[in-house]
Protein backbone atom coordinates (compact mmCIF):
# COMPACT_ATOMS: atom_id res chain seq x y z
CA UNK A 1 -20.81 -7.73 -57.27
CA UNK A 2 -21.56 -4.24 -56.76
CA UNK A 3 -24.78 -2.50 -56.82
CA UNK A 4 -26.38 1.17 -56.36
CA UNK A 5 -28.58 1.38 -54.01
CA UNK A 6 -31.07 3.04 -56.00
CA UNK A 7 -30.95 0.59 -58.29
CA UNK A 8 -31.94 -2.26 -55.91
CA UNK A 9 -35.79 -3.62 -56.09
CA UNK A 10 -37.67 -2.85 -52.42
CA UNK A 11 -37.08 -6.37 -51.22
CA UNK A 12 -33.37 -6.18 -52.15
CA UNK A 13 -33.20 -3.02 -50.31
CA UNK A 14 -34.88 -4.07 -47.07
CA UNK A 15 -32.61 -7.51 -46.89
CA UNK A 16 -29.61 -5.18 -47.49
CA UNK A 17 -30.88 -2.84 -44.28
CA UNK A 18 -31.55 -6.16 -42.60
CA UNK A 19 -28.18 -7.11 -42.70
CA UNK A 20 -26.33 -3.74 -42.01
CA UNK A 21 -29.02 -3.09 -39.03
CA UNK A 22 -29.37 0.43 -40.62
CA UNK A 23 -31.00 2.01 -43.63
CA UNK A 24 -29.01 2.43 -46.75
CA UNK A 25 -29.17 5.83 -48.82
CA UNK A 26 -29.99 5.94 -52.34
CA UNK A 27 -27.08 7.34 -53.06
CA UNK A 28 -24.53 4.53 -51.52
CA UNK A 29 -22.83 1.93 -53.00
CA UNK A 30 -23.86 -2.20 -51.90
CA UNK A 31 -20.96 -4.56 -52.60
CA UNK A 32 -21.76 -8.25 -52.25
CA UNK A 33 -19.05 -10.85 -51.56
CA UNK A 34 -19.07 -14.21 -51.24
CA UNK A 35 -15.57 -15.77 -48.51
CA UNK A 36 -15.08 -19.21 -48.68
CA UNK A 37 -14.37 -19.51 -44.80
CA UNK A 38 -11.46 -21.85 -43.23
CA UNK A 39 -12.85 -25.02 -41.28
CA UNK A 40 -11.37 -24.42 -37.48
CA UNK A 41 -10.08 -26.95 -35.28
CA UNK A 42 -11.82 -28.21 -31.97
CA UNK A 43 -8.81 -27.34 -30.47
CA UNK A 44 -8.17 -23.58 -31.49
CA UNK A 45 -12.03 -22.88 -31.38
CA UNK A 46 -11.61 -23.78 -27.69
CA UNK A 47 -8.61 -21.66 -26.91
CA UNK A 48 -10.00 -18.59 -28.71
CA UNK A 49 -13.40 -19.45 -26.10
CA UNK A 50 -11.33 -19.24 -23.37
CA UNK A 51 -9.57 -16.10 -24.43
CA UNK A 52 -13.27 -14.59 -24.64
CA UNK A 53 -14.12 -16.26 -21.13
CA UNK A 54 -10.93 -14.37 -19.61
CA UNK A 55 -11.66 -11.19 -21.19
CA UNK A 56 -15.42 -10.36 -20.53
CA UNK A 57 -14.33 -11.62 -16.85
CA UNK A 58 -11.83 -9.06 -17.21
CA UNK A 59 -14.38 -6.15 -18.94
CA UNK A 60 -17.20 -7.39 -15.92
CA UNK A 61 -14.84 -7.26 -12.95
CA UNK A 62 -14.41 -3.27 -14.13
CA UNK A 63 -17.81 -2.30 -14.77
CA UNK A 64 -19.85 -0.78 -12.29
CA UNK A 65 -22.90 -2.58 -10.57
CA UNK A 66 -26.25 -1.31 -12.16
CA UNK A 67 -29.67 -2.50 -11.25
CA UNK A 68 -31.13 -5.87 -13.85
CA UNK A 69 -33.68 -2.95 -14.69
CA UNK A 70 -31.32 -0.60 -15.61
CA UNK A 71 -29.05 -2.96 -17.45
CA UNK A 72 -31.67 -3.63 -19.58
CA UNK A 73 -32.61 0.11 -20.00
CA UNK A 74 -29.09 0.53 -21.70
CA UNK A 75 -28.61 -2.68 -23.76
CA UNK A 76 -32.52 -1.97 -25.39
CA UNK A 77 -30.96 1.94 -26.49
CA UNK A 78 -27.95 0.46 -27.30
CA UNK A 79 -30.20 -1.97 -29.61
CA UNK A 80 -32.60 0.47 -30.78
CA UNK A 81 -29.42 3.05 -32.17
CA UNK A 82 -28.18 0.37 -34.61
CA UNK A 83 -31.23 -2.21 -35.49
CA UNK A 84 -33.38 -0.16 -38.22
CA UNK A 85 -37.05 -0.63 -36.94
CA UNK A 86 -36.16 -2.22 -33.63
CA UNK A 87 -39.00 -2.74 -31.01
CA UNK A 88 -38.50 -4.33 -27.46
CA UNK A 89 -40.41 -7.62 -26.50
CA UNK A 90 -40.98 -6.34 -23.06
């Protein structure tokens, strides 16, 4: 199903944003797909956890040591550049 995004109501347009985490431009195209998605087993949800687990240890034993403060300085911009109408709970 594809839509323009001019063409969608106000309500249709704000769930759309919503979604993406940005606002859409009148003149862009929405295309609306439905994926029938593949049950997973216990057992390969598990290993592709513990792939994760390794990795972030991996990403976190490289990353230099910043203050809580700070930490959440950078993850709120890094929130507010790509949620449209974002505001921190602080």
């Amino acid at each position: 199903m594809i839509h323009k995004a001019k063409d969608l109501s106000p309500d249709q347009k704000l769930t759309v944003e919503n979604l993406l985490g940005r606002r859409v431009l009148d003149d862009e195209t929405i295309s609306v797909r439905a994926v029938h998605s593949h049950p997973i087993s216990e057992e390969r949800r598990a290993e592709v956890a513990n792939q994760l687990r390794e990795y972030f240890a991996e990403v976190d034993a490289h990353r230099r040591h910043v203050s809580p403060e700070e930490a959440d300085e950078i993850i709120s911009e890094a929130i507010k550049t790509s949620r449209l109408g974002y505001r921190s709970q602080q």
